[in-house]
C-alpha atoms as a PDB file:
ATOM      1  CA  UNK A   1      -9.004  93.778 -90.226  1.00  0.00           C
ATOM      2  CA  UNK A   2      -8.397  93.999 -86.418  1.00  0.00           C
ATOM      3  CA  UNK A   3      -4.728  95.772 -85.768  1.00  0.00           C
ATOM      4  CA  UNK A   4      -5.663  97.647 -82.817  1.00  0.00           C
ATOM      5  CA  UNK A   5      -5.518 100.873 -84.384  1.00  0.00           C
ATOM      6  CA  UNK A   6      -8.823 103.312 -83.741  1.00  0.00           C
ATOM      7  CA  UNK A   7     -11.377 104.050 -86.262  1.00  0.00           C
ATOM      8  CA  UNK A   8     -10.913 106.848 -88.386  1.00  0.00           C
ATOM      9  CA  UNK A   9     -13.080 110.228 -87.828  1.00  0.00           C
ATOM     10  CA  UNK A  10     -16.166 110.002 -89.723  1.00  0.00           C
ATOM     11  CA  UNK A  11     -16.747 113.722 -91.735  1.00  0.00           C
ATOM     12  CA  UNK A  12     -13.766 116.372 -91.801  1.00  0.00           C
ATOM     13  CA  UNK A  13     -11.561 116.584 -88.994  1.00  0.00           C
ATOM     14  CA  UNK A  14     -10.668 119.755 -87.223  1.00  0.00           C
ATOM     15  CA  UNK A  15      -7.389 120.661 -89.133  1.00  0.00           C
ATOM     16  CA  UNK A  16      -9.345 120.426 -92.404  1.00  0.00           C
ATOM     17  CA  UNK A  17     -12.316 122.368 -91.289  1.00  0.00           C
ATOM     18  CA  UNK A  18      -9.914 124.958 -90.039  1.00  0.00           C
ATOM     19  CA  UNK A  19      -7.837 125.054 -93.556  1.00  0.00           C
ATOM     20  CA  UNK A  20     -11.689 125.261 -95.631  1.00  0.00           C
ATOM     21  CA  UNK A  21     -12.584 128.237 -93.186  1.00  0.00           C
ATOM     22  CA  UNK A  22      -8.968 129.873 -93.756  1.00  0.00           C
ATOM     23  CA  UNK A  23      -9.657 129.239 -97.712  1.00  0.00           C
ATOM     24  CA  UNK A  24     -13.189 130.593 -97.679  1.00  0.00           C
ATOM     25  CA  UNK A  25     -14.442 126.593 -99.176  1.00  0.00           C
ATOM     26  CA  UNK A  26     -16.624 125.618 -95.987  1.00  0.00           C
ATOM     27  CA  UNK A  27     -20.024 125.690 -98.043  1.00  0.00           C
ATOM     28  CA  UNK A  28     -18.595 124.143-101.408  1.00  0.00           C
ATOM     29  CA  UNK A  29     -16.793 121.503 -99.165  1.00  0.00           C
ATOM     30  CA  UNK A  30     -19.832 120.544 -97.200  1.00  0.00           C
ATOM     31  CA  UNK A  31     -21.408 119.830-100.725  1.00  0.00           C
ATOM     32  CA  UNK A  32     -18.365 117.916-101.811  1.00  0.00           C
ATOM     33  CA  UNK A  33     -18.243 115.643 -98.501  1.00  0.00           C
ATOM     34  CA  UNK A  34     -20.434 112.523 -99.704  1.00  0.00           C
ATOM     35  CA  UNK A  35     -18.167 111.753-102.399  1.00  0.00           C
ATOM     36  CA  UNK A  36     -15.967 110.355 -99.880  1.00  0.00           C
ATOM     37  CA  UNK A  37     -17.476 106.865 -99.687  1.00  0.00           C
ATOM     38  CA  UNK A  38     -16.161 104.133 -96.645  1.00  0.00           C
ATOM     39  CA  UNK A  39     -15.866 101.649 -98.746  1.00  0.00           C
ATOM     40  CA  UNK A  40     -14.692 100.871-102.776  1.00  0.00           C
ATOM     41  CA  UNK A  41     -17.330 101.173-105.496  1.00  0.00           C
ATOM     42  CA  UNK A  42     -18.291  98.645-107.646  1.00  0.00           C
ATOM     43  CA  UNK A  43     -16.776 100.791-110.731  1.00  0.00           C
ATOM     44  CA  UNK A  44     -13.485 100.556-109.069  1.00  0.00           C
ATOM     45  CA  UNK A  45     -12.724  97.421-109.378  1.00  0.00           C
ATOM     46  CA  UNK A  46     -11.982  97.281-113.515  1.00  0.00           C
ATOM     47  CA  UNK A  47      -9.956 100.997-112.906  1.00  0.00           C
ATOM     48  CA  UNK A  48      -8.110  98.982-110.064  1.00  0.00           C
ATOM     49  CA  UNK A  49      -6.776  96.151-112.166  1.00  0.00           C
ATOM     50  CA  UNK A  50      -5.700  98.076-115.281  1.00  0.00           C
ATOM     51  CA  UNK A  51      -3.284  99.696-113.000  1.00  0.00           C
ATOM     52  CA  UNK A  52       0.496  99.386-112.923  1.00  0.00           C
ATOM     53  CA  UNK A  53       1.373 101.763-109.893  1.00  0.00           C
ATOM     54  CA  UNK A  54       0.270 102.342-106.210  1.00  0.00           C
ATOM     55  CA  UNK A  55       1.339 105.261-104.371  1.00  0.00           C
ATOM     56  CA  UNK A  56       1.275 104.842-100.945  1.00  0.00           C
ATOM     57  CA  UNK A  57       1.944 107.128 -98.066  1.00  0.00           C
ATOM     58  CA  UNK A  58       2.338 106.361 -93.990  1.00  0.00           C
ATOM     59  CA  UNK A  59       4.515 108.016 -91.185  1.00  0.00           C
ATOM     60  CA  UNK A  60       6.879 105.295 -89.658  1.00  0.00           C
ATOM     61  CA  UNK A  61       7.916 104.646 -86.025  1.00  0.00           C
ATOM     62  CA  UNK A  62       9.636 107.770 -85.342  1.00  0.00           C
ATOM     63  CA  UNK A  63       6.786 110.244 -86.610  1.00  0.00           C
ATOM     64  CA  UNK A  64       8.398 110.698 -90.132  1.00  0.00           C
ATOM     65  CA  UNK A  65       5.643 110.840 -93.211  1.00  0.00           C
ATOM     66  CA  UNK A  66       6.864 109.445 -96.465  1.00  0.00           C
ATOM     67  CA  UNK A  67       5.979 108.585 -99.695  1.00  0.00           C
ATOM     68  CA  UNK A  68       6.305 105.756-102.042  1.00  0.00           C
ATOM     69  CA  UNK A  69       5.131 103.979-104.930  1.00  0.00           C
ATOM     70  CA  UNK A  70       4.720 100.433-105.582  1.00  0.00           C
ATOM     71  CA  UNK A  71       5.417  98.407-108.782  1.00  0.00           C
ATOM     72  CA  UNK A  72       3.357  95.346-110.756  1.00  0.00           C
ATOM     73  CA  UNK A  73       1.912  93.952-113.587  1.00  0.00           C
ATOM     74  CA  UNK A  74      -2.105  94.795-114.281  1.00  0.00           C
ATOM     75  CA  UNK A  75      -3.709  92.609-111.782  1.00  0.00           C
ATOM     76  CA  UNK A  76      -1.828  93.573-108.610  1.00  0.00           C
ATOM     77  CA  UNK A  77      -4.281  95.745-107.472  1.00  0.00           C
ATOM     78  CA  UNK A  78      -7.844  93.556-107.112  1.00  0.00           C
ATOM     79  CA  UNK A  79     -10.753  94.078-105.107  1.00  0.00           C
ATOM     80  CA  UNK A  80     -11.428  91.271-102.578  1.00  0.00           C
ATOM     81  CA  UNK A  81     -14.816  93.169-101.419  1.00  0.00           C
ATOM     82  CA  UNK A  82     -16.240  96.715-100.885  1.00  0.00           C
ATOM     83  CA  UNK A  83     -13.795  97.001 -98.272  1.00  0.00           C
ATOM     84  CA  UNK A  84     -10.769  95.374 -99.122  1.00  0.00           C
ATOM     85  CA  UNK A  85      -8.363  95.924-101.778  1.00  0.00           C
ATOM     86  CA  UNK A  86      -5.727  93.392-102.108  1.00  0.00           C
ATOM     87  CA  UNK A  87      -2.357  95.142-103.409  1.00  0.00           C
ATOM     88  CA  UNK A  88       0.133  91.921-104.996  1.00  0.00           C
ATOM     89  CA  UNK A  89       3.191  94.056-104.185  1.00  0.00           C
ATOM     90  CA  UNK A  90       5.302  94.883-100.826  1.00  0.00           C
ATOM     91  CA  UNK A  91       8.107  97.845-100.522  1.00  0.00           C
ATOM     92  CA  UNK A  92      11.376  97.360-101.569  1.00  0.00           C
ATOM     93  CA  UNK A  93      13.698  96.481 -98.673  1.00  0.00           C
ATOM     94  CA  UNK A  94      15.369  99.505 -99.405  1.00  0.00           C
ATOM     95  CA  UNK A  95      12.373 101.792 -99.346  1.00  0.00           C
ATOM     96  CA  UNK A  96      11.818 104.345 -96.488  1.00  0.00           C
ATOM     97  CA  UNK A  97       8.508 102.319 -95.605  1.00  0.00           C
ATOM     98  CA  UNK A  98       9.593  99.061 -95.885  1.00  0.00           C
ATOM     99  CA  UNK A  99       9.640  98.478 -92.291  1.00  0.00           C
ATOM    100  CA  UNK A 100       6.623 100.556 -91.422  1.00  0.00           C
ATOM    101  CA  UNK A 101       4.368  98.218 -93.857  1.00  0.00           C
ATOM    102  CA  UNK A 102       5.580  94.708 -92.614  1.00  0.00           C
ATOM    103  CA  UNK A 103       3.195  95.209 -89.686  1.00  0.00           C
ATOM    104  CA  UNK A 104      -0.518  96.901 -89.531  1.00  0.00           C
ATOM    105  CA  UNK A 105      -0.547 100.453 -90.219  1.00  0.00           C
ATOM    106  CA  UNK A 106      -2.507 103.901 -91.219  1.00  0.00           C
ATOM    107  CA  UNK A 107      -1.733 104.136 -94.831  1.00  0.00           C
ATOM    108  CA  UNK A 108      -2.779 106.721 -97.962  1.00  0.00           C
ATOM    109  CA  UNK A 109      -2.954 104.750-101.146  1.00  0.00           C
ATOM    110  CA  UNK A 110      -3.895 106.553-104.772  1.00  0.00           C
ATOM    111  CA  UNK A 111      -3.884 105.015-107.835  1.00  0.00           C
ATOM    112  CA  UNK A 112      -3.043 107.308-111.080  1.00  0.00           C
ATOM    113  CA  UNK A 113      -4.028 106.194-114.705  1.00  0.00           C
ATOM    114  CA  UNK A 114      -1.827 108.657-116.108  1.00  0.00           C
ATOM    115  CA  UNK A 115      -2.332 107.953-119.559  1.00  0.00           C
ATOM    116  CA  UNK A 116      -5.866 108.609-119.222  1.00  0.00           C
ATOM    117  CA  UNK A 117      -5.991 110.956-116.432  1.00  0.00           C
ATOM    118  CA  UNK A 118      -7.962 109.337-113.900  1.00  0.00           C
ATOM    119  CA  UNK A 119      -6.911 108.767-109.958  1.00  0.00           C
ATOM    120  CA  UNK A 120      -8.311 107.313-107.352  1.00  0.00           C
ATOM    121  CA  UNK A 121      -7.653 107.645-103.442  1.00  0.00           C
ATOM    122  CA  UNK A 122      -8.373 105.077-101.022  1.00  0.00           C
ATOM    123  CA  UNK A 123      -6.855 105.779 -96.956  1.00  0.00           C
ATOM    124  CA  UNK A 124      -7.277 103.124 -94.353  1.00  0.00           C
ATOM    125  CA  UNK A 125      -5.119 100.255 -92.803  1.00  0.00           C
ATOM    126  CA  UNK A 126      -2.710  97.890 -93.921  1.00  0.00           C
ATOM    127  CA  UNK A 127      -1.715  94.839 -93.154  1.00  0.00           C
ATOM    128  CA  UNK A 128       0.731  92.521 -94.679  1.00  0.00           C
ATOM    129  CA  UNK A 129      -0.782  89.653 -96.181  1.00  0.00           C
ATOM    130  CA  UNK A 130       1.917  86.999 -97.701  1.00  0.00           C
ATOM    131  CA  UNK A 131       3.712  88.782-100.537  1.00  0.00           C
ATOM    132  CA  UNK A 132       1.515  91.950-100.273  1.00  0.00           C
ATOM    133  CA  UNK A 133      -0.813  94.120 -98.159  1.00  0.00           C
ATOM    134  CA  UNK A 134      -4.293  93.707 -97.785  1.00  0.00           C
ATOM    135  CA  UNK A 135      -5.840  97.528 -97.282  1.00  0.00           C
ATOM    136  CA  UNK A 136      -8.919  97.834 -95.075  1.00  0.00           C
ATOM    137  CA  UNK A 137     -10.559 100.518 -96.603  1.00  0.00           C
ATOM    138  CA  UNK A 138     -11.462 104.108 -94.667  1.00  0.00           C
ATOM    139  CA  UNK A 139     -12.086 106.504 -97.592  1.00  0.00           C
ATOM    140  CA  UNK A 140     -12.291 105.916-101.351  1.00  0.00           C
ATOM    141  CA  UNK A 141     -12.966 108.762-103.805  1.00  0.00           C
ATOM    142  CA  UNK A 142     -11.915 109.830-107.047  1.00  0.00           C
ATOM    143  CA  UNK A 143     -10.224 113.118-107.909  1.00  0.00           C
ATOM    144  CA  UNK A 144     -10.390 115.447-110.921  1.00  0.00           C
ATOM    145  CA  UNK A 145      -8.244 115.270-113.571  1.00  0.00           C
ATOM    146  CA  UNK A 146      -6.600 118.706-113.726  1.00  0.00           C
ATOM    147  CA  UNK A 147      -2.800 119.280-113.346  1.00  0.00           C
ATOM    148  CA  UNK A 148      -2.133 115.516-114.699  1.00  0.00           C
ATOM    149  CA  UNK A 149       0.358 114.862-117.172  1.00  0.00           C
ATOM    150  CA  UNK A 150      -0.230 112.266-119.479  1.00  0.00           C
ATOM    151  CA  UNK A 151       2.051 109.325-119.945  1.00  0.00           C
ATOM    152  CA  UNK A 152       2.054 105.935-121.239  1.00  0.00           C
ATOM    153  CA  UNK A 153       3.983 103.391-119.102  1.00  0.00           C
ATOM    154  CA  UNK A 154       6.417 100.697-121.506  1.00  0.00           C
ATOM    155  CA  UNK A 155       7.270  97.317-120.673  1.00  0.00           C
ATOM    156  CA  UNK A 156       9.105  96.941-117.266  1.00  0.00           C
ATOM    157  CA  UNK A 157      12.074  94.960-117.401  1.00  0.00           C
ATOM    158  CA  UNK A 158      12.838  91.798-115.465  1.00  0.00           C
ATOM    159  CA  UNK A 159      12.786  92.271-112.206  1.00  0.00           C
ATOM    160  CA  UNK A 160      16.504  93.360-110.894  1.00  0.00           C
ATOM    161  CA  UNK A 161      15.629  94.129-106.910  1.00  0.00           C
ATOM    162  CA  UNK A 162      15.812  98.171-105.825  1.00  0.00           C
ATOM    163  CA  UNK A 163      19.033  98.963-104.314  1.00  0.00           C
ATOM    164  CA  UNK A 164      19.933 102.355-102.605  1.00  0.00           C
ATOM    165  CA  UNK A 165      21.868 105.082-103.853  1.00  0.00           C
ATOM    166  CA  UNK A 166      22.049 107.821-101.744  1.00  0.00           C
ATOM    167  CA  UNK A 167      20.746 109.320 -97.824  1.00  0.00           C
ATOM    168  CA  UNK A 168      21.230 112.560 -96.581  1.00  0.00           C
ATOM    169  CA  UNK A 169      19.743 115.419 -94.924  1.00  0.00           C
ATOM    170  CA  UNK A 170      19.632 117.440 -97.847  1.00  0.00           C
ATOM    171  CA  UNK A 171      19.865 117.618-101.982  1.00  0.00           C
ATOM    172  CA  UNK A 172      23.033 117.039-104.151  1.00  0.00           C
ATOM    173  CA  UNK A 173      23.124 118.555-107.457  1.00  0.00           C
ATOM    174  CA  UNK A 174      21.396 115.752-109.047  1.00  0.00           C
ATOM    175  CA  UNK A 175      18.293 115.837-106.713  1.00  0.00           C
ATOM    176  CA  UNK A 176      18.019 119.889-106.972  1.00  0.00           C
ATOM    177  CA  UNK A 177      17.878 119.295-110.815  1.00  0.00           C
ATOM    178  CA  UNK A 178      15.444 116.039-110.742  1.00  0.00           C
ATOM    179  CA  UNK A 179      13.062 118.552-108.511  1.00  0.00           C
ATOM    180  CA  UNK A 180      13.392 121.758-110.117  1.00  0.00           C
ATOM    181  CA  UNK A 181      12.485 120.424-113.405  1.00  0.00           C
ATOM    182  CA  UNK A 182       9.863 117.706-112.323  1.00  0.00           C
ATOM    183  CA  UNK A 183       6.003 118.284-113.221  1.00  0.00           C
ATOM    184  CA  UNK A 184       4.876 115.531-110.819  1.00  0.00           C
ATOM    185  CA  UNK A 185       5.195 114.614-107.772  1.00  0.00           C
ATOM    186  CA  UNK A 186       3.227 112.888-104.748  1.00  0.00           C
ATOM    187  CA  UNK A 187       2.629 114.046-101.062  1.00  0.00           C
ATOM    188  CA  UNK A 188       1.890 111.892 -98.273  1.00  0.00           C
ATOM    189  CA  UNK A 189       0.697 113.738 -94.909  1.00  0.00           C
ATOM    190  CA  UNK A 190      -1.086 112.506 -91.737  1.00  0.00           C
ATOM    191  CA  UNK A 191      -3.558 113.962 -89.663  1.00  0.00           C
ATOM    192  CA  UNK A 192      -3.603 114.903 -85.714  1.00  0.00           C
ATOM    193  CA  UNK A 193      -4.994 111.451 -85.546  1.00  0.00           C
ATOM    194  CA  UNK A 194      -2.816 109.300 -87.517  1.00  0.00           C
ATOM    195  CA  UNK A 195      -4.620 108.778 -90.700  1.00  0.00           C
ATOM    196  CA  UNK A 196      -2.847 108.745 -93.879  1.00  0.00           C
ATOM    197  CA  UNK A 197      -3.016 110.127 -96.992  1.00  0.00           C
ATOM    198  CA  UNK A 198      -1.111 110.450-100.402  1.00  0.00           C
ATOM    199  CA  UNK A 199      -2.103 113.380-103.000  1.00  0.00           C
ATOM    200  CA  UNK A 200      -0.896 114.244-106.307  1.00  0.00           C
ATOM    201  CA  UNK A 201       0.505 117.678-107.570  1.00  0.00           C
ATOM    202  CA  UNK A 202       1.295 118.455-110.815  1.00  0.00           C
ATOM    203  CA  UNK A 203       2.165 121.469-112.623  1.00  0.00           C
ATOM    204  CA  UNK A 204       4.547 122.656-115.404  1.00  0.00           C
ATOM    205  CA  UNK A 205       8.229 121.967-115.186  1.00  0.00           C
ATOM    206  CA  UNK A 206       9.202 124.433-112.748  1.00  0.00           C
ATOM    207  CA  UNK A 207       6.670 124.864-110.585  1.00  0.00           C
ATOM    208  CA  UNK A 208       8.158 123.309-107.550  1.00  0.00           C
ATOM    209  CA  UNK A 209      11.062 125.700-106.852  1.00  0.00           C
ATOM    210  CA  UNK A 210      14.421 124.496-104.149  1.00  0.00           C
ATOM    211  CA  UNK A 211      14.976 127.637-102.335  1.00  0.00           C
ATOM    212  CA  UNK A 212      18.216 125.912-100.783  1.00  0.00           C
ATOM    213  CA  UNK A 213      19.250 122.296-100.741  1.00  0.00           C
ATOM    214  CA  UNK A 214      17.144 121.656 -97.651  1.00  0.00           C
ATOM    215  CA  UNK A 215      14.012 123.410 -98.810  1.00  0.00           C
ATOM    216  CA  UNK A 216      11.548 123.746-101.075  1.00  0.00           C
ATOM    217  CA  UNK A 217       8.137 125.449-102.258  1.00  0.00           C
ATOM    218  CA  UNK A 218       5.187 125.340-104.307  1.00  0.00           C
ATOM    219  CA  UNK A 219       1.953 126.488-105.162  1.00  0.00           C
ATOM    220  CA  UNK A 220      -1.235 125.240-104.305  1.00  0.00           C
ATOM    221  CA  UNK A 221      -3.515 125.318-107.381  1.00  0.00           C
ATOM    222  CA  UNK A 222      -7.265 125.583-107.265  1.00  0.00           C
ATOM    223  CA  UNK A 223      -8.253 121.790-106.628  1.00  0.00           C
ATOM    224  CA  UNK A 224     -11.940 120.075-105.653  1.00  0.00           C
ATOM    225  CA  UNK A 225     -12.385 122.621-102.170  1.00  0.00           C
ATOM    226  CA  UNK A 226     -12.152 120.098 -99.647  1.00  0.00           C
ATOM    227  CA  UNK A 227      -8.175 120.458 -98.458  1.00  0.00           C
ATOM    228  CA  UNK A 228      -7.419 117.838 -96.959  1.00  0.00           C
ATOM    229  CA  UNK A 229      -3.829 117.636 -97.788  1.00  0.00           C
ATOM    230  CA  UNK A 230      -3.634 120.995 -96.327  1.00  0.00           C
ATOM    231  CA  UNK A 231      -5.868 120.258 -93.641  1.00  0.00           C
ATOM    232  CA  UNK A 232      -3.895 117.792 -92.472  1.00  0.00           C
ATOM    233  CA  UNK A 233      -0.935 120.116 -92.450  1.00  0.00           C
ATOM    234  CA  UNK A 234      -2.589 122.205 -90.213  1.00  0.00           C
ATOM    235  CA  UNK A 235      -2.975 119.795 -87.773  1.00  0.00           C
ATOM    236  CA  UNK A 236       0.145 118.008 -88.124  1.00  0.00           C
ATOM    237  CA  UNK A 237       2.952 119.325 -90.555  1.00  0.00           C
ATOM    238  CA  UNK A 238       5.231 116.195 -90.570  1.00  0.00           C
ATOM    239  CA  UNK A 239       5.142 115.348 -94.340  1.00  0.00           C
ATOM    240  CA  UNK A 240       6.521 112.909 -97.434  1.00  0.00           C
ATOM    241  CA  UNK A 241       7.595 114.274-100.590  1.00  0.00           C
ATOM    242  CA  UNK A 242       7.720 111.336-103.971  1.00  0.00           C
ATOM    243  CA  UNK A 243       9.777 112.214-107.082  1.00  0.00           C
ATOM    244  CA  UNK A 244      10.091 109.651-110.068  1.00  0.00           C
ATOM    245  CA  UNK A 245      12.391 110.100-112.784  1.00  0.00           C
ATOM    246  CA  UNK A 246       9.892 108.470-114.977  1.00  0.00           C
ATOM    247  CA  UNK A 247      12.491 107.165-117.200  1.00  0.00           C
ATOM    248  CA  UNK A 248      14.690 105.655-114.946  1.00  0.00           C
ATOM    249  CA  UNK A 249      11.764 104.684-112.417  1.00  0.00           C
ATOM    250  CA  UNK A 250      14.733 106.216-109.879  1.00  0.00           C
ATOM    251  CA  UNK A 251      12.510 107.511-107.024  1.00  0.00           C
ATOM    252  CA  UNK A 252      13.528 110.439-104.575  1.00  0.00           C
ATOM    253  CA  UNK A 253      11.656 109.997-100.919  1.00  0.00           C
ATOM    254  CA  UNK A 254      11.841 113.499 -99.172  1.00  0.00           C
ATOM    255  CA  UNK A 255      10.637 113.415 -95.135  1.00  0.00           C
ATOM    256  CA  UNK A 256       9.963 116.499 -92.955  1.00  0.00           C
ATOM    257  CA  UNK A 257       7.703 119.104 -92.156  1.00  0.00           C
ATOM    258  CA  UNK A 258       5.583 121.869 -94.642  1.00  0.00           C
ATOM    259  CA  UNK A 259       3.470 124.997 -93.533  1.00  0.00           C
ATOM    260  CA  UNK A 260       1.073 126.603 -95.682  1.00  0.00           C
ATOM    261  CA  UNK A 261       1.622 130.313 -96.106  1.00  0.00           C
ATOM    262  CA  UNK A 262      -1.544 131.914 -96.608  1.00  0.00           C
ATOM    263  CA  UNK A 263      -0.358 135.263 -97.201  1.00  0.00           C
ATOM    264  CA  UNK A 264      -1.570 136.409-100.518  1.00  0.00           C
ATOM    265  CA  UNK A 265       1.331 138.307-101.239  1.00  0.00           C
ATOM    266  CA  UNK A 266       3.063 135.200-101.254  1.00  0.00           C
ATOM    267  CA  UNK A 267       1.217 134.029-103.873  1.00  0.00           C
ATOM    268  CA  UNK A 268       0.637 137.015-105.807  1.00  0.00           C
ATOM    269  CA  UNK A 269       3.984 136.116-107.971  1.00  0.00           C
ATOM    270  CA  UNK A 270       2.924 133.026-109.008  1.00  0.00           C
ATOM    271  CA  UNK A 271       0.319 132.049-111.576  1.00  0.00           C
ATOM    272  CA  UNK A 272      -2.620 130.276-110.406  1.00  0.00           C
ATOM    273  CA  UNK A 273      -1.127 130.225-107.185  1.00  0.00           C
ATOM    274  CA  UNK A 274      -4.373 130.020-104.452  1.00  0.00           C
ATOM    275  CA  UNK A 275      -1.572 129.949-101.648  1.00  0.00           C
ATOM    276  CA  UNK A 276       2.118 128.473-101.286  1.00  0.00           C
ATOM    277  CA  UNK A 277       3.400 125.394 -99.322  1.00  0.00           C
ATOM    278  CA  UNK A 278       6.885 125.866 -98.081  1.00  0.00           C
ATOM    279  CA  UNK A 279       9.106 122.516 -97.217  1.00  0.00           C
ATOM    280  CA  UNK A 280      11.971 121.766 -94.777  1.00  0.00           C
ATOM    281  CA  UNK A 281      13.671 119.110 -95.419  1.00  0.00           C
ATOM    282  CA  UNK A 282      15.432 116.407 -92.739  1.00  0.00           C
ATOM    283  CA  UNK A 283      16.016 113.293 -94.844  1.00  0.00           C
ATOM    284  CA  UNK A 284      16.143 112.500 -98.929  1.00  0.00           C
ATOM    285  CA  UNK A 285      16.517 108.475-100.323  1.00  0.00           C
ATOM    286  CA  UNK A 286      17.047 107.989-103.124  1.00  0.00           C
ATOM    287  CA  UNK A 287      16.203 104.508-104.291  1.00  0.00           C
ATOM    288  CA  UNK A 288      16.537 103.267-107.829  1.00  0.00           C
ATOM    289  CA  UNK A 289      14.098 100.786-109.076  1.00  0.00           C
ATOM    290  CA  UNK A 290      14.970  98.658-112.153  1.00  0.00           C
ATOM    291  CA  UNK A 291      11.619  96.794-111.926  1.00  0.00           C
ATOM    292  CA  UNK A 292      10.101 100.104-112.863  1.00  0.00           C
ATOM    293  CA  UNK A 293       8.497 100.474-116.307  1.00  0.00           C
ATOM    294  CA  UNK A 294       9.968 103.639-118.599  1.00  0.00           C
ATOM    295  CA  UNK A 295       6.881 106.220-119.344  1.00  0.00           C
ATOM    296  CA  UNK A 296       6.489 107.991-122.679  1.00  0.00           C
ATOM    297  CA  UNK A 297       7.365 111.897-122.287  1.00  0.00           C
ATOM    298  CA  UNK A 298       4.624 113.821-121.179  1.00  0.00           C
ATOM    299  CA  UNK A 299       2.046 115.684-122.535  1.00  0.00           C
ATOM    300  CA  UNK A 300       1.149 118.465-120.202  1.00  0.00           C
ATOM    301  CA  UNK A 301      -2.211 119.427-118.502  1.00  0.00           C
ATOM    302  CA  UNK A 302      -3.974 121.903-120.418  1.00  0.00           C
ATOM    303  CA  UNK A 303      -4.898 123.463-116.891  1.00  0.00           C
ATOM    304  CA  UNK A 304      -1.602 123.654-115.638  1.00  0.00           C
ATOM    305  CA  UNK A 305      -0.798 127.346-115.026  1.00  0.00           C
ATOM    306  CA  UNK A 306       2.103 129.143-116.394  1.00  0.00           C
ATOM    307  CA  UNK A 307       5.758 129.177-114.374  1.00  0.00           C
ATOM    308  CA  UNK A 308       6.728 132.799-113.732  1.00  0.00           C
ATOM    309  CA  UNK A 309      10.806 133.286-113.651  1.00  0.00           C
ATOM    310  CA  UNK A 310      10.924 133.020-109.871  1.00  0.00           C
ATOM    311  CA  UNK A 311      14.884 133.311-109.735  1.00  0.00           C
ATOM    312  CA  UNK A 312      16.255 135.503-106.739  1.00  0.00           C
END
């Protein structure tokens, strides 16, 4: 794909090496490093087509990171070559990326197989290619399946198009609730550089807390070593925060900037807490999407740790 952009950095960049230092996980995440392939395995291709969601992640023109999912029957995602996934689906005109995705760009993709518990990540460049994107792949890797909840997607409904239902700098009552009781969601960060990336966390309901309607924390679990969600935050803190109502398919896009505090009193409170992530808010969208399918209720990670009573 030629868009002009530069290639990515080949091995961990500096904002991830620093976070791995900070953590103690330099060793264990020079071991983990060759999992991280440059192109898409062969085994990837039969995961890829089963799949009925996309979450993507990019930062748009004015430097804000956000996060978004994308919507289809099995068969919209399908792998072209090694290097090039085709994705059969486009934002909604509505969505906070829409714009950013109608011409080349750094993106984060993962694909979840939440009734199963499998994920896969694949970052690189997009470029839209008649009614979809075409993603020139970077980095493809899977990811453990710890902290996901298990759901089984229904039948979507015809396809009524996304419309917009709210934008503001902060949370009503409905968001705070749709947040304080989610055990899901999806962040999308960037490196110094520009590369993208989308990551899942999931924990009890509960375990991402609104300290006021324009912020919010959580805890960082214990997770594969190499962070390079957080690494990226180091570098760069501009990030994207995804909620889904999963039965409404009603997603919440949250843009602005998070900080890792790496005090361990901070995380002392909090079960399984390895550190906490602390999130200022400057926009929320929410978008609802009727072409959405309606997933079962969940049944919870067994590895999911406890949520203390956090109130005060």
């Amino acid at each position: 794909m030629t868009d002009g952009l530069p290639p990515p950095a080949e091995g961990y960049h500096g904002g991830e090496l620093s976070a791995q230092e900070r953590a103690g996980f330099r060793p264990s995440a020079a071991r983990m490093l060759p999992m991280v392939a440059p192109a898409l395995p062969r085994a990837a291709a039969g995961f890829l087509a089963a799949q009925r969601v996309l979450f993507v992640g990019a930062a748009d023109a004015e430097g804000r990171v956000w996060a978004s999912v994308l919507h289809g029957d099995p068969g919209f995602l399908r792998v072209r070559d090694p290097g090039t996934l085709e994705i059969a689906a486009l934002p909604a005109a509505v969505d906070p990326l829409a714009v950013t995705l109608r011409s080349p760009a750094r993106t984060g993709t993962l694909a979840i197989d939440f009734r199963a518990r499998r994920r896969f990540r694949m970052n690189g460049r997009t470029a839209p290619a008649g009614h979809g994107l075409l993603l020139d792949v970077d980095q493809a890797y899977g990811n453990c399946p710890r902290y996901i909840q298990s759901r089984t997607p229904g039948e979507a409904p015809p396809g009524a198009p996304a419309r917009l239902l709210s934008a503001g700098d902060a949370l009503d009552e409905g968001q705070r609730r749709l947040v304080a009781t989610a055990d899901t969601f999806l962040v999308a960060s960037v490196s110094a550089d520009g590369d993208a990336d989308v990551s899942h966390r999931g924990g009890n309901p509960g375990f991402v807390r609104v300290e006021a309607p324009d912020r919010l924390s959580w805890p960082d679990y214990d997770g594969n070593t190499m962070l390079m969600t957080l690494g990226n935050l180091t570098a760069h803190p501009a990030a994207g925060l995804l909620f889904v109502d999963w039965r409404s398919g009603t997603a919440l896009h949250l843009t602005g900037t998070a900080t890792v505090d790496w005090d361990p009193e901070a995380a002392a409170g909090v079960p399984g807490a390895q550190r906490i992530v602390r999130f200022a808010i400057s926009r929320a969208v929410q978008v609802d999407h009727p072409e959405a399918p309606s997933w079962s209720p969940p049944h919870f990670s067994r590895f999911n740790p406890p949520v203390a009573d956090r109130a005060g």
